[in-house]
PDB file of N, CA and C in Angstrom:
ATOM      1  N   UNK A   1     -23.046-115.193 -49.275  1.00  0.00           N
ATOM      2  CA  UNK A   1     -21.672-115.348 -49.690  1.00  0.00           C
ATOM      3  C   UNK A   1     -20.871-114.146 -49.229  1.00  0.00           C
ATOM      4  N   UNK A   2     -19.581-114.247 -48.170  1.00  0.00           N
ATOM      5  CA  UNK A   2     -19.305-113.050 -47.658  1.00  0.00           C
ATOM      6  C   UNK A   2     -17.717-112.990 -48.673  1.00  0.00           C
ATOM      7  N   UNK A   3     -17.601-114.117 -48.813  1.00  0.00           N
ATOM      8  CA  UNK A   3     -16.346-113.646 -50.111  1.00  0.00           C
ATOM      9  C   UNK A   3     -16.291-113.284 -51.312  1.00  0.00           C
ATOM     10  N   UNK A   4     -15.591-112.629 -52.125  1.00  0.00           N
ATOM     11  CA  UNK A   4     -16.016-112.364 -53.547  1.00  0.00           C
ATOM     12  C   UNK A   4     -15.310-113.898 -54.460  1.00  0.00           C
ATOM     13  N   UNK A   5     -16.132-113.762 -55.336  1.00  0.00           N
ATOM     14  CA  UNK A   5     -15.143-115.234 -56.045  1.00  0.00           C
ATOM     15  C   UNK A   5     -14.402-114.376 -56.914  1.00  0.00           C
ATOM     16  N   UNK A   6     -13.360-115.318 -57.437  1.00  0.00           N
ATOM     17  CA  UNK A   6     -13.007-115.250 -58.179  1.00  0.00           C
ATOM     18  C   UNK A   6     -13.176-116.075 -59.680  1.00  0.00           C
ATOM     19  N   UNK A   7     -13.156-114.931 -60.532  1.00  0.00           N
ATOM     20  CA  UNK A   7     -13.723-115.069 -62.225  1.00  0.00           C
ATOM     21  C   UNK A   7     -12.376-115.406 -62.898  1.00  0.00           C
ATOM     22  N   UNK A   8     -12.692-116.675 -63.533  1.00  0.00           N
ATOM     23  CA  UNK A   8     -12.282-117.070 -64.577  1.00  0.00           C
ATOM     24  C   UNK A   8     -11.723-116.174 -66.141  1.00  0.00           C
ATOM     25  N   UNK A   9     -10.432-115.374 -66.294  1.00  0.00           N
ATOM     26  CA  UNK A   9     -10.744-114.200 -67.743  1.00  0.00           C
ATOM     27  C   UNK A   9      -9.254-115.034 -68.330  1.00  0.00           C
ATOM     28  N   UNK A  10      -9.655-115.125 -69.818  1.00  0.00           N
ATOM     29  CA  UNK A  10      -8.698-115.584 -70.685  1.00  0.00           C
ATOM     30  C   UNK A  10      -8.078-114.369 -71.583  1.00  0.00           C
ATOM     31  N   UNK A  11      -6.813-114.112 -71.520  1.00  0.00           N
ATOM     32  CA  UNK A  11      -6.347-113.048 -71.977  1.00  0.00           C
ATOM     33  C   UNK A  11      -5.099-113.719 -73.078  1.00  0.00           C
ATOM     34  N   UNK A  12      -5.050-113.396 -73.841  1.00  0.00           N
ATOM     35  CA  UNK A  12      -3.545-113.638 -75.315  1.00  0.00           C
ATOM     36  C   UNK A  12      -2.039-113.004 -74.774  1.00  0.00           C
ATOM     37  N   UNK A  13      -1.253-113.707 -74.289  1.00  0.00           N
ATOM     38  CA  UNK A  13       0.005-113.499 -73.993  1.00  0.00           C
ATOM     39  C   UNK A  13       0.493-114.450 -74.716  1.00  0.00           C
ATOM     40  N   UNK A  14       1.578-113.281 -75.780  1.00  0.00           N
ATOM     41  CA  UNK A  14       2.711-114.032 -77.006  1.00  0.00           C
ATOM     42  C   UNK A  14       1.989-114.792 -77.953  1.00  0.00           C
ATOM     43  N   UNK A  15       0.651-114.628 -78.012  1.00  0.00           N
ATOM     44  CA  UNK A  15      -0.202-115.131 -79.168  1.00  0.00           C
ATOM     45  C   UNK A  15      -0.416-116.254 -78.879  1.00  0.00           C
ATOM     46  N   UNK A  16      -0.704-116.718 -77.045  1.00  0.00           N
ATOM     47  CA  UNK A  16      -1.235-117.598 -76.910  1.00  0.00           C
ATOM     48  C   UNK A  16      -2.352-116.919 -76.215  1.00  0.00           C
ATOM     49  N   UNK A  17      -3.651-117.875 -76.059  1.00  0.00           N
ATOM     50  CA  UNK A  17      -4.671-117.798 -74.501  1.00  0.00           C
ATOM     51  C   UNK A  17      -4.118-118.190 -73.605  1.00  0.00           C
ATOM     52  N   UNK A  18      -4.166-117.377 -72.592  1.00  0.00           N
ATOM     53  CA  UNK A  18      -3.782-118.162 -71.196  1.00  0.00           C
ATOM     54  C   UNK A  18      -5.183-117.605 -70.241  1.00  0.00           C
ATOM     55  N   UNK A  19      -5.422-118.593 -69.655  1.00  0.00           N
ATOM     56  CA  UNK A  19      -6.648-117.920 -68.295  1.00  0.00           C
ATOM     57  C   UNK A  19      -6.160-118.147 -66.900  1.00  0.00           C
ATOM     58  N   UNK A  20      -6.615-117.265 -66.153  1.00  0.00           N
ATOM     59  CA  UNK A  20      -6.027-116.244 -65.246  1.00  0.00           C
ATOM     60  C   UNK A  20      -7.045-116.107 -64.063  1.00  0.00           C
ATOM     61  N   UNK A  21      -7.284-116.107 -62.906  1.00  0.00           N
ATOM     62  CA  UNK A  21      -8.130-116.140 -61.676  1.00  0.00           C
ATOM     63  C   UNK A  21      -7.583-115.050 -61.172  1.00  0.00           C
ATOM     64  N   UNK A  22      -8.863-114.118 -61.509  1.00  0.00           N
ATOM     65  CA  UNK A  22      -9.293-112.666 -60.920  1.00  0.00           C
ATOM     66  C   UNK A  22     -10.375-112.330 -59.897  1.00  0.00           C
ATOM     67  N   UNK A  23      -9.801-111.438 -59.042  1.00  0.00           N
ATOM     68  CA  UNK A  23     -11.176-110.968 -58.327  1.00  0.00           C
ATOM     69  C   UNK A  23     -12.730-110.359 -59.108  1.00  0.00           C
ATOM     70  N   UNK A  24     -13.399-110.752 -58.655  1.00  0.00           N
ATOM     71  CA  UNK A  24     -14.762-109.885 -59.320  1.00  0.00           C
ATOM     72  C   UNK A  24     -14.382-108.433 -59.439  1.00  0.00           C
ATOM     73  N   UNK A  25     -14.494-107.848 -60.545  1.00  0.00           N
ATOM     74  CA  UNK A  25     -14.644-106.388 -60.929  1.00  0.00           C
ATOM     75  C   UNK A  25     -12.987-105.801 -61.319  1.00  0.00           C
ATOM     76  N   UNK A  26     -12.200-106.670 -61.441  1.00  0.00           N
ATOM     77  CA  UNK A  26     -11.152-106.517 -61.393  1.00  0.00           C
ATOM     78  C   UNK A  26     -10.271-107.599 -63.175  1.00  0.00           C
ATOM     79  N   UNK A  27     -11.501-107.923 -63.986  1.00  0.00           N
ATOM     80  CA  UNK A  27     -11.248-108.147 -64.664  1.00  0.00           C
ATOM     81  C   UNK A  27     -10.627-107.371 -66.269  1.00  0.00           C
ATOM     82  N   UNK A  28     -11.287-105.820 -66.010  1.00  0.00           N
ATOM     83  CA  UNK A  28     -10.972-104.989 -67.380  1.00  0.00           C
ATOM     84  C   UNK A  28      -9.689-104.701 -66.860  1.00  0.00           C
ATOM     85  N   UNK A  29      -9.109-104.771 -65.278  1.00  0.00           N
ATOM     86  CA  UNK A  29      -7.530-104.291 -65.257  1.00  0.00           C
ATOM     87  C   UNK A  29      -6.419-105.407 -65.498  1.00  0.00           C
ATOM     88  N   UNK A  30      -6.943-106.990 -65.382  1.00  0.00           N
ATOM     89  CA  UNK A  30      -6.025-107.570 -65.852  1.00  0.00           C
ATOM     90  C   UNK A  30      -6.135-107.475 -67.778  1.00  0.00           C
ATOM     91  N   UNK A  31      -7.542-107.592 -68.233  1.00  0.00           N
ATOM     92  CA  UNK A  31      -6.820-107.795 -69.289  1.00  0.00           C
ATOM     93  C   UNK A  31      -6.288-106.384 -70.296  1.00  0.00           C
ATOM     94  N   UNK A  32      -6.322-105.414 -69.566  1.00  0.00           N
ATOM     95  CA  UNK A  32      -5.629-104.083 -69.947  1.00  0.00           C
ATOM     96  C   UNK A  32      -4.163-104.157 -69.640  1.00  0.00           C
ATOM     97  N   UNK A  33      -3.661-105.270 -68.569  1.00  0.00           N
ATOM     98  CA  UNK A  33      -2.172-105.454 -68.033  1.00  0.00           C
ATOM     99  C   UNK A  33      -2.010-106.500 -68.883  1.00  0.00           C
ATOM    100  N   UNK A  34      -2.533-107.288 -69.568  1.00  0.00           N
ATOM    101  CA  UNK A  34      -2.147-108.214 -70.892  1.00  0.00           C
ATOM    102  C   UNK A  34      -1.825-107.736 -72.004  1.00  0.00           C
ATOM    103  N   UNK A  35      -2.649-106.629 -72.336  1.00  0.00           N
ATOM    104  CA  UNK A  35      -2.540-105.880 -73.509  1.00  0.00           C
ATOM    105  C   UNK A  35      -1.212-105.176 -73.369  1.00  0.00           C
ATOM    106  N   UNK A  36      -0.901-104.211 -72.045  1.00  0.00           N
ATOM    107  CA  UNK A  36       0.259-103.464 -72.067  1.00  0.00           C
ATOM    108  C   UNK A  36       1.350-104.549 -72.005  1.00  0.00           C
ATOM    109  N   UNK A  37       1.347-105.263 -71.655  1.00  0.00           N
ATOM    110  CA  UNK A  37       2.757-106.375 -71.511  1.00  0.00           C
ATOM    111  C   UNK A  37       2.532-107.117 -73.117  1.00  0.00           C
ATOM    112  N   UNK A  38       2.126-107.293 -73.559  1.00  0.00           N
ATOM    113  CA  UNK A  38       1.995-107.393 -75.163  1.00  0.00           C
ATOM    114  C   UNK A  38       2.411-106.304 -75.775  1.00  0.00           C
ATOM    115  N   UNK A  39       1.952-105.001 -75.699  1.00  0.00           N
ATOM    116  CA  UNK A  39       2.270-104.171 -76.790  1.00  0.00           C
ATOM    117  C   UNK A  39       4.099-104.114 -76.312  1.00  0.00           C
ATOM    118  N   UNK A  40       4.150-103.911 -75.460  1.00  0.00           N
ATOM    119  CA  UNK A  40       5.937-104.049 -74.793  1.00  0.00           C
ATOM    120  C   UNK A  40       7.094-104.866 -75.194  1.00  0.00           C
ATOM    121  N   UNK A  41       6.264-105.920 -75.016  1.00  0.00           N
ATOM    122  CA  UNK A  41       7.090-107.106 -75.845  1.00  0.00           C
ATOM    123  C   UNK A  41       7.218-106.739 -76.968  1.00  0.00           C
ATOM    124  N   UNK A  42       6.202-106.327 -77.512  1.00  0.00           N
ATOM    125  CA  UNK A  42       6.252-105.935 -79.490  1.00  0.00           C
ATOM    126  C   UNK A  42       7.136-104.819 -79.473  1.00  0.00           C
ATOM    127  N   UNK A  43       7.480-103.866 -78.505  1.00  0.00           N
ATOM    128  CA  UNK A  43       8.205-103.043 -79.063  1.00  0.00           C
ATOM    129  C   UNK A  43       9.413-103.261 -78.452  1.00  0.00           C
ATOM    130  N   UNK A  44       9.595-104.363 -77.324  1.00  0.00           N
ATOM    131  CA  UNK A  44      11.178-104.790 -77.207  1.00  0.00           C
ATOM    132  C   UNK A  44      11.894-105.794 -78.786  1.00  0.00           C
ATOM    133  N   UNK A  45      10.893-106.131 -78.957  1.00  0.00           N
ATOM    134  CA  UNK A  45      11.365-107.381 -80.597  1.00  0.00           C
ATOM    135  C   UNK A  45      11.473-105.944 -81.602  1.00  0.00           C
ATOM    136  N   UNK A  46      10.814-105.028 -81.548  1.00  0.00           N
ATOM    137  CA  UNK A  46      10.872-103.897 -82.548  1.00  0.00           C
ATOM    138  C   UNK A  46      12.055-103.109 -82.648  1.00  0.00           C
ATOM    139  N   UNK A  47      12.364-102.832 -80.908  1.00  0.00           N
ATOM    140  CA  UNK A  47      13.709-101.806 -80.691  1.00  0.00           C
ATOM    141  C   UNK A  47      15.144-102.571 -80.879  1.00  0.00           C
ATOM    142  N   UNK A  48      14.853-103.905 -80.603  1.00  0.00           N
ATOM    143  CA  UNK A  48      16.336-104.940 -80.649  1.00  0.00           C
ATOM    144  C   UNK A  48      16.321-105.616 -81.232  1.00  0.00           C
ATOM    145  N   UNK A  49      17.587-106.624 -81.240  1.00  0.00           N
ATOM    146  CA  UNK A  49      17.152-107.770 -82.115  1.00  0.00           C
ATOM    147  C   UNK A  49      16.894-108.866 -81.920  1.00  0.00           C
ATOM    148  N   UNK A  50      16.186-108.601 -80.373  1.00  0.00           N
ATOM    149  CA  UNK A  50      15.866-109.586 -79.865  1.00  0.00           C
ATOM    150  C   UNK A  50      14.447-110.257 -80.687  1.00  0.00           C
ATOM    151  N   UNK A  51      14.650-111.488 -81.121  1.00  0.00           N
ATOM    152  CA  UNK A  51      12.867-112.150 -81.695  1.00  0.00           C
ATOM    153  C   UNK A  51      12.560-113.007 -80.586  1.00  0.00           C
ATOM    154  N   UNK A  52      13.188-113.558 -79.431  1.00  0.00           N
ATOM    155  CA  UNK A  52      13.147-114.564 -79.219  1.00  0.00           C
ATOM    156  C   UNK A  52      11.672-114.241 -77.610  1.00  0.00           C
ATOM    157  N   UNK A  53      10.642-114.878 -77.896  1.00  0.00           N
ATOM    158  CA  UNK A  53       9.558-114.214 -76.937  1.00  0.00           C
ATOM    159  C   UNK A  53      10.254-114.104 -75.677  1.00  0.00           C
ATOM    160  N   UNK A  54      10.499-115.397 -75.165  1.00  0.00           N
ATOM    161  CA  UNK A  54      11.431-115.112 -73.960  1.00  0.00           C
ATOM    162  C   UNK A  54      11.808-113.974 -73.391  1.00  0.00           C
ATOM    163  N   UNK A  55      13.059-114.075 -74.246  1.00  0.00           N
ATOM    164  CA  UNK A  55      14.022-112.958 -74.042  1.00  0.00           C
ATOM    165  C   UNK A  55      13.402-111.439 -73.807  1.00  0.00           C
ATOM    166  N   UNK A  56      12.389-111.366 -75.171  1.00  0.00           N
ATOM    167  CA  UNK A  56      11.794-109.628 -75.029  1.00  0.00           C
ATOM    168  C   UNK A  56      10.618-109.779 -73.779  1.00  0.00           C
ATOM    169  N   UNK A  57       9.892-110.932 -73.369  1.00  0.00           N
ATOM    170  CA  UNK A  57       9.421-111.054 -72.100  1.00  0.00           C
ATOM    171  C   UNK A  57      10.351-110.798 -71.111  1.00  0.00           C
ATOM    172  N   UNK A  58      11.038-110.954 -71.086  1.00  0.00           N
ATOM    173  CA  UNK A  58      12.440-110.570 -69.668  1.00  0.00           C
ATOM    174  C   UNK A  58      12.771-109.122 -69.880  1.00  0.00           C
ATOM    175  N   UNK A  59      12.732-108.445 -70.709  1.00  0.00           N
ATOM    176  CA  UNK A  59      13.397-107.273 -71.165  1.00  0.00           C
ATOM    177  C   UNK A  59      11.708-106.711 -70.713  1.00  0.00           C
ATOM    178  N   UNK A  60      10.232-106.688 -71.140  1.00  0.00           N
ATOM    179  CA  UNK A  60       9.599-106.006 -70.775  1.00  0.00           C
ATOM    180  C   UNK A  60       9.513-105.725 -69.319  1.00  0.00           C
ATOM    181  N   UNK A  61       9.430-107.418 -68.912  1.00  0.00           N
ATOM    182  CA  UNK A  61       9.390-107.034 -67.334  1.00  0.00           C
ATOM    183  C   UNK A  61      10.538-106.613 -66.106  1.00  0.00           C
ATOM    184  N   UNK A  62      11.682-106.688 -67.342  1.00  0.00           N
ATOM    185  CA  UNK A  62      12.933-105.268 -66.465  1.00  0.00           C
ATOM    186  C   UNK A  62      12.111-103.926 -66.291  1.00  0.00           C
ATOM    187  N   UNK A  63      11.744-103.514 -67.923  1.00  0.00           N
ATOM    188  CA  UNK A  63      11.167-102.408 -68.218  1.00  0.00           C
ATOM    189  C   UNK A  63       9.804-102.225 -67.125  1.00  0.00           C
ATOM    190  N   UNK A  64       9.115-103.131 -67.119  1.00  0.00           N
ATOM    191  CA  UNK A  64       7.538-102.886 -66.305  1.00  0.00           C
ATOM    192  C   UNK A  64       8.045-102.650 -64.448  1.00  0.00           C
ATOM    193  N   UNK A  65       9.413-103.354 -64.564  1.00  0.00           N
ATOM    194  CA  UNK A  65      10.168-103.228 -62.938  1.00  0.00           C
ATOM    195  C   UNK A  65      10.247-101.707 -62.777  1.00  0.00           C
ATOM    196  N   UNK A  66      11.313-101.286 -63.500  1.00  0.00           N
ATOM    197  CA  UNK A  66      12.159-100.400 -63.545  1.00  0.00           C
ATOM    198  C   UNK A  66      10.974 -98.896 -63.324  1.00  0.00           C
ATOM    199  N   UNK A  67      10.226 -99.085 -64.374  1.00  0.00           N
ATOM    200  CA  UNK A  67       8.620 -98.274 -64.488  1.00  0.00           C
ATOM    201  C   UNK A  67       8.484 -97.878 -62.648  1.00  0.00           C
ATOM    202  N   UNK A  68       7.691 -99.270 -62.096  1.00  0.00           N
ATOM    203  CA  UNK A  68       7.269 -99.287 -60.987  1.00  0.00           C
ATOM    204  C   UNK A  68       8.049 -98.786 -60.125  1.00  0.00           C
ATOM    205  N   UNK A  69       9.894 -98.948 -59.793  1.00  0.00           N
ATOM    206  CA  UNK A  69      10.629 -98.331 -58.988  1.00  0.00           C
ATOM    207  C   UNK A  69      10.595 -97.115 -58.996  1.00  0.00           C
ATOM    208  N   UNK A  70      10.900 -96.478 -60.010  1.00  0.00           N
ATOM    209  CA  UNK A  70      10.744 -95.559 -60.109  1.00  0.00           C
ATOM    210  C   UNK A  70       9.537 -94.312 -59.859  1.00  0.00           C
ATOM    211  N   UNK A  71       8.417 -94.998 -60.094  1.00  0.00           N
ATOM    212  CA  UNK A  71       6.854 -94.109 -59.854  1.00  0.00           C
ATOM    213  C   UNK A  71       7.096 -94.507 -58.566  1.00  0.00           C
ATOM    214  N   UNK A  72       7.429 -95.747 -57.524  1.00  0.00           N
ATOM    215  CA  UNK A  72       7.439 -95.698 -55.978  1.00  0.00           C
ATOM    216  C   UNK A  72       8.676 -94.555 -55.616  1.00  0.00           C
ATOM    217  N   UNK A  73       9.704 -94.554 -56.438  1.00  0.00           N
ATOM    218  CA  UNK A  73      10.421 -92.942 -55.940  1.00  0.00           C
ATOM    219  C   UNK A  73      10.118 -92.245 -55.907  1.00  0.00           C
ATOM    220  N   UNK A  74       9.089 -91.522 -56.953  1.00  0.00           N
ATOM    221  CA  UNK A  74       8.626 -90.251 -57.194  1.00  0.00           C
ATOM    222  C   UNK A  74       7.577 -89.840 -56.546  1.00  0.00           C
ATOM    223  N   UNK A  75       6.640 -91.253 -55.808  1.00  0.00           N
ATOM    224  CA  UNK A  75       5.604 -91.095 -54.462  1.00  0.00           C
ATOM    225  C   UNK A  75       6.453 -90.884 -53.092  1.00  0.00           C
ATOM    226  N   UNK A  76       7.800 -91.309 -53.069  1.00  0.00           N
ATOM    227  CA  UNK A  76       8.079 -91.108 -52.040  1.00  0.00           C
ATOM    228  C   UNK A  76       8.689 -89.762 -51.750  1.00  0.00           C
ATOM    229  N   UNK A  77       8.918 -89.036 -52.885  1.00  0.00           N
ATOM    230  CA  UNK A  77       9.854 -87.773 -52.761  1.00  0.00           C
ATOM    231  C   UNK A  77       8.214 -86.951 -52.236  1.00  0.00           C
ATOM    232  N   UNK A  78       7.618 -87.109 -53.623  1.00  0.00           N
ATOM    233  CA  UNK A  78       6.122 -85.999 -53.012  1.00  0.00           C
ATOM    234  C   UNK A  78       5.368 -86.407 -51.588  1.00  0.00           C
ATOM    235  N   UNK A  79       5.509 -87.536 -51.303  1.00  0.00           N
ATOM    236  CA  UNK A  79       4.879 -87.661 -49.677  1.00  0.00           C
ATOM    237  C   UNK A  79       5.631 -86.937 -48.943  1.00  0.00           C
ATOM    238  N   UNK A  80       7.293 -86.812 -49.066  1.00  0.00           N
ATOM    239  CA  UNK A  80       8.104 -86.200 -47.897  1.00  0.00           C
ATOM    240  C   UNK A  80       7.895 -84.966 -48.081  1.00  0.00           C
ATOM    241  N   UNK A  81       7.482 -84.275 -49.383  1.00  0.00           N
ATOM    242  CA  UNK A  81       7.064 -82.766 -49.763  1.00  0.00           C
ATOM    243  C   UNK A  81       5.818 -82.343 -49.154  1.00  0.00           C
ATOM    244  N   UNK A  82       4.833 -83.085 -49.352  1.00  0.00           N
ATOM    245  CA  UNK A  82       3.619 -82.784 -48.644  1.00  0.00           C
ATOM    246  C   UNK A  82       3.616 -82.986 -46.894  1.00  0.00           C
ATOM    247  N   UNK A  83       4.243 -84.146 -46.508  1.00  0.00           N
ATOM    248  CA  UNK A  83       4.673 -84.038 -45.033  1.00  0.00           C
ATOM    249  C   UNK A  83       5.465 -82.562 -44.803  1.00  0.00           C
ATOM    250  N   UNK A  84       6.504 -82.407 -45.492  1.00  0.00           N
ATOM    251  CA  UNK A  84       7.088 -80.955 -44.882  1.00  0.00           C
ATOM    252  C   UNK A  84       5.967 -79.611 -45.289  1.00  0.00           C
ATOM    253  N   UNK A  85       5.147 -79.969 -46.047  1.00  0.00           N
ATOM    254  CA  UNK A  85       4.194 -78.978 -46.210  1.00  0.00           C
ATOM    255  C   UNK A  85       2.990 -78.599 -45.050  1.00  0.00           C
ATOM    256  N   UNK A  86       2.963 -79.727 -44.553  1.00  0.00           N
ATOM    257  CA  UNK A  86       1.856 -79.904 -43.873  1.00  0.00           C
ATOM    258  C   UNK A  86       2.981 -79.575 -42.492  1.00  0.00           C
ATOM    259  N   UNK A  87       3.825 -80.088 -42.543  1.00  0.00           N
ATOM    260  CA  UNK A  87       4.677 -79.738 -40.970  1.00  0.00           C
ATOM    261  C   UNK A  87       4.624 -77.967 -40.989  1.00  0.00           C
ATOM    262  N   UNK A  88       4.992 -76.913 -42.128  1.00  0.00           N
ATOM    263  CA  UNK A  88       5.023 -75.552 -42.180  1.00  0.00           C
ATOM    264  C   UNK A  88       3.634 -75.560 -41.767  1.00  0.00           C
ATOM    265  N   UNK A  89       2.645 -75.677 -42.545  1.00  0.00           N
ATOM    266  CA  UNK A  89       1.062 -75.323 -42.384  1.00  0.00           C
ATOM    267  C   UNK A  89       0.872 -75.341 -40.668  1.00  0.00           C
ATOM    268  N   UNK A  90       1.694 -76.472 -39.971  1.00  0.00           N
ATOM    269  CA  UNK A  90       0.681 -77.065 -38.394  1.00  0.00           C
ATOM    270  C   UNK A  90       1.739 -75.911 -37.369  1.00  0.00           C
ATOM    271  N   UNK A  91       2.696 -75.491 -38.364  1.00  0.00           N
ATOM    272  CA  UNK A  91       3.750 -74.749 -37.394  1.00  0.00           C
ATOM    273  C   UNK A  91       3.519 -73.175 -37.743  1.00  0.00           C
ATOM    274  N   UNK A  92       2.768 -73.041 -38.587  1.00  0.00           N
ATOM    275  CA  UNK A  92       2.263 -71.845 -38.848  1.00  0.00           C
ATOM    276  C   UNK A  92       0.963 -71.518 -37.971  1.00  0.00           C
ATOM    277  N   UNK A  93       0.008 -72.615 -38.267  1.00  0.00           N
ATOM    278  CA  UNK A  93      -1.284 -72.329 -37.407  1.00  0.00           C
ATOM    279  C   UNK A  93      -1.249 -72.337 -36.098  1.00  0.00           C
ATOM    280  N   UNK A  94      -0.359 -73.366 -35.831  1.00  0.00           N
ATOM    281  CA  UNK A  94      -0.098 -73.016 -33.980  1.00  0.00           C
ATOM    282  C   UNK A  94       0.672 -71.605 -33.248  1.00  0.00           C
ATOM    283  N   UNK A  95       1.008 -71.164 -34.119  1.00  0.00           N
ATOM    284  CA  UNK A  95       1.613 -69.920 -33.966  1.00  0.00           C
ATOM    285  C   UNK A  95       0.369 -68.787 -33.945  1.00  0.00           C
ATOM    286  N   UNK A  96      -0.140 -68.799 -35.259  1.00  0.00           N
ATOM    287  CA  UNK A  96      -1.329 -67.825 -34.795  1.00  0.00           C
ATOM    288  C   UNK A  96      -2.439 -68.312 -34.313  1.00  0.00           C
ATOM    289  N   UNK A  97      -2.442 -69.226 -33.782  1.00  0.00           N
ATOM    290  CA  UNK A  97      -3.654 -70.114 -32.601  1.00  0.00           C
ATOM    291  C   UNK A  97      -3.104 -69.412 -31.036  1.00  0.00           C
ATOM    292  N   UNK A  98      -1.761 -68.775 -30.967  1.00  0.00           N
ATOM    293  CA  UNK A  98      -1.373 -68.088 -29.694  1.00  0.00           C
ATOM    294  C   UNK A  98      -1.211 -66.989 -29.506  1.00  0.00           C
ATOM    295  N   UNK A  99      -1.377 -66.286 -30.802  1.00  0.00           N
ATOM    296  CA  UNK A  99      -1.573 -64.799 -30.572  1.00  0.00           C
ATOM    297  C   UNK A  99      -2.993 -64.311 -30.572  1.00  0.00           C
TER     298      UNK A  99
END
């Protein structure tokens, strides 16, 4: 078998089961991404007055968006930091590679 299958994992979203087709070995990270999008929801119905699942489902996954844009900004600022780091380092060593 040169493909991995995919496993069958039933995880509780909004206090239902729902099951979900995962890669092999990749099952404790979905249902750890069930749990965090659950506890989220509970604390969007907690912080507003929103009850309505829906609604605080839309509001987490602004929130789970917004999360992700942001950590892809903050990889992109430190890659351009470490690129200019590494540009000083290669412009330093070629310098004393000629004396």
């Amino acid at each position: 078998m040169s493909e991995l299958q995919n496993q069958r994992v039933t995880v509780e979203l909004l206090g239902k089961e729902q099951q979900f087709a995962c890669p092999a070995g990749q099952e404790d990270a979905l249902i750890a991404s069930a749990k965090y999008l659950n506890d989220l929801v509970e604390q969007m119905k907690q912080r507003s007055t929103v009850r309505n699942d829906q609604k605080a489902l839309l509001m987490a996954a602004l929130n789970i968006s917004h999360e992700l844009l942001e950590a892809k900004t903050q990889q992109n600022v430190e890659q351009q930091q470490h690129d200019q780091l590494i540009d000083k380092l290669s412009a330093y060593l070629g310098k004393s590679s000629t004396k």
